[in-house]
N, C-alpha and C. Protein backbone atom coordinates (compact mmCIF):
# COMPACT_ATOMS: atom_id res chain seq x y z
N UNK A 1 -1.13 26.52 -40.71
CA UNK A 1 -2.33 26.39 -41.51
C UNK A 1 -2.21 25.23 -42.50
N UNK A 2 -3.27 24.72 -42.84
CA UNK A 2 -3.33 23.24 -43.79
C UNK A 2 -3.31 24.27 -45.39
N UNK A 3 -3.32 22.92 -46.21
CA UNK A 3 -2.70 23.50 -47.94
C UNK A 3 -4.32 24.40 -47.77
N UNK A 4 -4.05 25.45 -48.82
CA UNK A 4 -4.80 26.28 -49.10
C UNK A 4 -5.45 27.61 -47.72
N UNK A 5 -4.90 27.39 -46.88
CA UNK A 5 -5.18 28.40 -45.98
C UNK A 5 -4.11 29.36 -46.00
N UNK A 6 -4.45 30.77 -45.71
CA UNK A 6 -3.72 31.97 -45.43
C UNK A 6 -2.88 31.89 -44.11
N UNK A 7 -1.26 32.14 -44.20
CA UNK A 7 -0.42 31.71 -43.38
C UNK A 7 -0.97 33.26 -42.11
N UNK A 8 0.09 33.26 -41.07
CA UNK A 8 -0.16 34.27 -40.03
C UNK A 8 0.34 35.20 -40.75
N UNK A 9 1.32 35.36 -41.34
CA UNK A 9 2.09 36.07 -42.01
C UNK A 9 1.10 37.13 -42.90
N UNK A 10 0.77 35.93 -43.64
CA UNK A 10 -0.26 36.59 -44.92
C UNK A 10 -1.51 37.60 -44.28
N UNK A 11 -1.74 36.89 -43.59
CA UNK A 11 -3.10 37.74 -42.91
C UNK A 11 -2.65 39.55 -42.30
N UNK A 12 -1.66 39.12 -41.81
CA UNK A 12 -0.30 39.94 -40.95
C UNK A 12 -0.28 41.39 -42.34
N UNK A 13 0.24 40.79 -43.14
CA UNK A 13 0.01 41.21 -44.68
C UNK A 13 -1.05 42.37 -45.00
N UNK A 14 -1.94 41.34 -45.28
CA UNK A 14 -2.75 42.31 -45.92
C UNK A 14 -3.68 42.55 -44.66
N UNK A 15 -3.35 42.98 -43.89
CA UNK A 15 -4.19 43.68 -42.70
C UNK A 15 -3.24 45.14 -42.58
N UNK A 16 -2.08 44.87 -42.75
CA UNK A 16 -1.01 45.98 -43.22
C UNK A 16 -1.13 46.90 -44.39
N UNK A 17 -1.77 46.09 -45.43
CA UNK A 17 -1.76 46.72 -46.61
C UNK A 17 -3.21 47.57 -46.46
N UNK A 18 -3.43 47.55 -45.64
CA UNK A 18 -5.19 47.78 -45.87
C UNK A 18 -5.12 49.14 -45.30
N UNK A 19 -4.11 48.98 -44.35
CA UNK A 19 -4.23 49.89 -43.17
C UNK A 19 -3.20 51.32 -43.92
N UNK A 20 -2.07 50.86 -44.66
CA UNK A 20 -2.09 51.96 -45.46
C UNK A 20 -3.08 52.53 -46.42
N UNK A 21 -4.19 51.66 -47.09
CA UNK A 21 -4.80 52.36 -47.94
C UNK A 21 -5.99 53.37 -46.55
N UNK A 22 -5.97 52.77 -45.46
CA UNK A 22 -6.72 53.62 -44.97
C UNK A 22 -5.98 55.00 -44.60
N UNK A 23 -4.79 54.99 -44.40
CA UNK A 23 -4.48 56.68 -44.56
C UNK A 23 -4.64 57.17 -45.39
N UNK A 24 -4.69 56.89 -46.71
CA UNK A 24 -4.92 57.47 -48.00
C UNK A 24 -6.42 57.98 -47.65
N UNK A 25 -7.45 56.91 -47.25
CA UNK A 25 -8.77 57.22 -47.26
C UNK A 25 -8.91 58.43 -46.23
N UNK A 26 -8.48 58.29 -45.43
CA UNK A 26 -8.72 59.48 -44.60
C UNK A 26 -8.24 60.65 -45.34
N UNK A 27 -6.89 60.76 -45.81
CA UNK A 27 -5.96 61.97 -46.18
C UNK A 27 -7.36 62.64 -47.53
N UNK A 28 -8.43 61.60 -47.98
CA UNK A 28 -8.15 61.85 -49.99
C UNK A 28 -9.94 61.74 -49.40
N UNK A 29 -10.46 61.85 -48.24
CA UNK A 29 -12.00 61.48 -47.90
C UNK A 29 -12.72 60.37 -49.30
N UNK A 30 -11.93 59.09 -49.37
CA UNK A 30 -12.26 58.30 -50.37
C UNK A 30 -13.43 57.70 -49.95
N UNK A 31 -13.67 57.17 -48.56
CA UNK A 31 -14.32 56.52 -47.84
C UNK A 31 -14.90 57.15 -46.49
N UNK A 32 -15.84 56.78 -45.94
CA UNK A 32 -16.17 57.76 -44.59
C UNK A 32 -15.39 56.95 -43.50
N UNK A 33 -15.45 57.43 -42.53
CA UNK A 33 -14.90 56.92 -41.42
C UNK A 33 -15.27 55.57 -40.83
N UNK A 34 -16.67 55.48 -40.71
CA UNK A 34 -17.14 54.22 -40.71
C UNK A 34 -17.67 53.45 -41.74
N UNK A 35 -17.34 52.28 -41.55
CA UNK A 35 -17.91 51.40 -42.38
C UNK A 35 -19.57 51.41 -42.53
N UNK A 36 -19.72 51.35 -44.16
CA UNK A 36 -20.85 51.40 -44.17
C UNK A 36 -21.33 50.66 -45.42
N UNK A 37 -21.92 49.57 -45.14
CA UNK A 37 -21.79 48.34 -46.30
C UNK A 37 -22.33 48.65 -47.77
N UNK A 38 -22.89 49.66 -48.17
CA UNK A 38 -23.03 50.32 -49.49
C UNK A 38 -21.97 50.90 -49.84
N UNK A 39 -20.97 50.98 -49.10
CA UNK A 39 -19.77 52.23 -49.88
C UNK A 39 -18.46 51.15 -50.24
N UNK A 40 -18.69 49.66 -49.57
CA UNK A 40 -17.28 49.22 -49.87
C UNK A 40 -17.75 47.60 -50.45
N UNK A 41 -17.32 47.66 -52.14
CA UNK A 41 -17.55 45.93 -52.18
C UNK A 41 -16.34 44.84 -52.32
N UNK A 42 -16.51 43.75 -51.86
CA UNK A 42 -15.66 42.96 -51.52
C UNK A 42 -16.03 41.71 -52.38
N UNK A 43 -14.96 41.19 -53.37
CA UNK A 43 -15.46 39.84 -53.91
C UNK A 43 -14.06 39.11 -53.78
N UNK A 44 -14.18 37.90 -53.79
CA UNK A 44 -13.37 36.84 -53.18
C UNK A 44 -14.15 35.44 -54.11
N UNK A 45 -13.29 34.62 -54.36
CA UNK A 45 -13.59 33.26 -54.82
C UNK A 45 -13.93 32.47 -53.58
N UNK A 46 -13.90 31.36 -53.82
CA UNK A 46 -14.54 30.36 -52.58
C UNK A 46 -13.74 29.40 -52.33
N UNK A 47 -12.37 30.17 -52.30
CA UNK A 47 -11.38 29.54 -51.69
C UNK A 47 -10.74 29.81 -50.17
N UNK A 48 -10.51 29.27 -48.93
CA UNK A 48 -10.32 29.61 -47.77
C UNK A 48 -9.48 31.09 -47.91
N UNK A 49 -8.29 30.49 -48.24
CA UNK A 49 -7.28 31.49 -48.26
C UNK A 49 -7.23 33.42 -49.20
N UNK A 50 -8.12 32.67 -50.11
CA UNK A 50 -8.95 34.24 -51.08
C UNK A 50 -10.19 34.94 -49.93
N UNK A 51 -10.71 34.10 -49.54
CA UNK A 51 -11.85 34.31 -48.16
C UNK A 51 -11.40 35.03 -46.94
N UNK A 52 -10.36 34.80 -46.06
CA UNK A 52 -9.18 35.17 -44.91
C UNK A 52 -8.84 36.38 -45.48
N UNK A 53 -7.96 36.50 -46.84
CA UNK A 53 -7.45 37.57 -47.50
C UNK A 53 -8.55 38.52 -47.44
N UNK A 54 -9.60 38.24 -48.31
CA UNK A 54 -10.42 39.63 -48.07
C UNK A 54 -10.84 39.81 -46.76
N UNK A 55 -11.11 39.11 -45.74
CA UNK A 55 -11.49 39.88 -44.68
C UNK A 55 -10.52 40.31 -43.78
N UNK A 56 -8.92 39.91 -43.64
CA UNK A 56 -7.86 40.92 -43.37
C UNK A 56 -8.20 42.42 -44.00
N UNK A 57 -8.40 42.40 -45.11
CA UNK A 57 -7.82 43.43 -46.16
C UNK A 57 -9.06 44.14 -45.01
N UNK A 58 -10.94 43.74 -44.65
CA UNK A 58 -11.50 44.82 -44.38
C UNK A 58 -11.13 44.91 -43.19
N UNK A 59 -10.64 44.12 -42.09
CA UNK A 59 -9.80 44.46 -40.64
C UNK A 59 -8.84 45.95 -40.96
N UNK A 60 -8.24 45.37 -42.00
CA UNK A 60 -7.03 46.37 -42.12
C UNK A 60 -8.11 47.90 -42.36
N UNK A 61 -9.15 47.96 -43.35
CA UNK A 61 -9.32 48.79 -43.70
C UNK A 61 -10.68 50.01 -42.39
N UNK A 62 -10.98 48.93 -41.35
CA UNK A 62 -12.01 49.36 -40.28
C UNK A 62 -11.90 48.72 -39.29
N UNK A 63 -10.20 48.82 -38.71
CA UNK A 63 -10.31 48.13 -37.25
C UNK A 63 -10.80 48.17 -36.41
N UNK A 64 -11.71 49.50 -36.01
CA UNK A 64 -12.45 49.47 -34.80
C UNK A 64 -13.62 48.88 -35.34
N UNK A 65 -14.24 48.64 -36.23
CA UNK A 65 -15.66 48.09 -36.41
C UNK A 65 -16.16 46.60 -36.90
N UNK A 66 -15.06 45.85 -37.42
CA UNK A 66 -15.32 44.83 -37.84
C UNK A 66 -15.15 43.65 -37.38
């Protein structure tokens, strides 16, 4: 990746991290099962690599849907 982009790693990352908070969500019914764009907000700067990051994080958090 060029300066300012999210490495494989990173993405690798927080697609991992996400995916533990989704057992929590299931275990703690924080969230419903599916994604549903009123229940989850996402803000990010307008930088590539802050941009990549949050949308790992919602991969991680709704792999079958996103």
């Amino acid at each position: 990746p060029g300066d300012g982009q999210l490495t494989p790693t990173g993405i690798d990352n927080d697609i991992s991290s996400a995916a533990t908070i989704t057992k929590v969500r299931h275990q703690e019914k924080l969230l419903s099962e599916n994604f549903k764009p009123g229940e989850v907000y996402i803000q990010s700067t307008d930088y590539n690599r802050t941009l990549q990051s949050a949308y790992s994080e919602l991969i991680g958090l709704y792999p079958e849907t996103v």
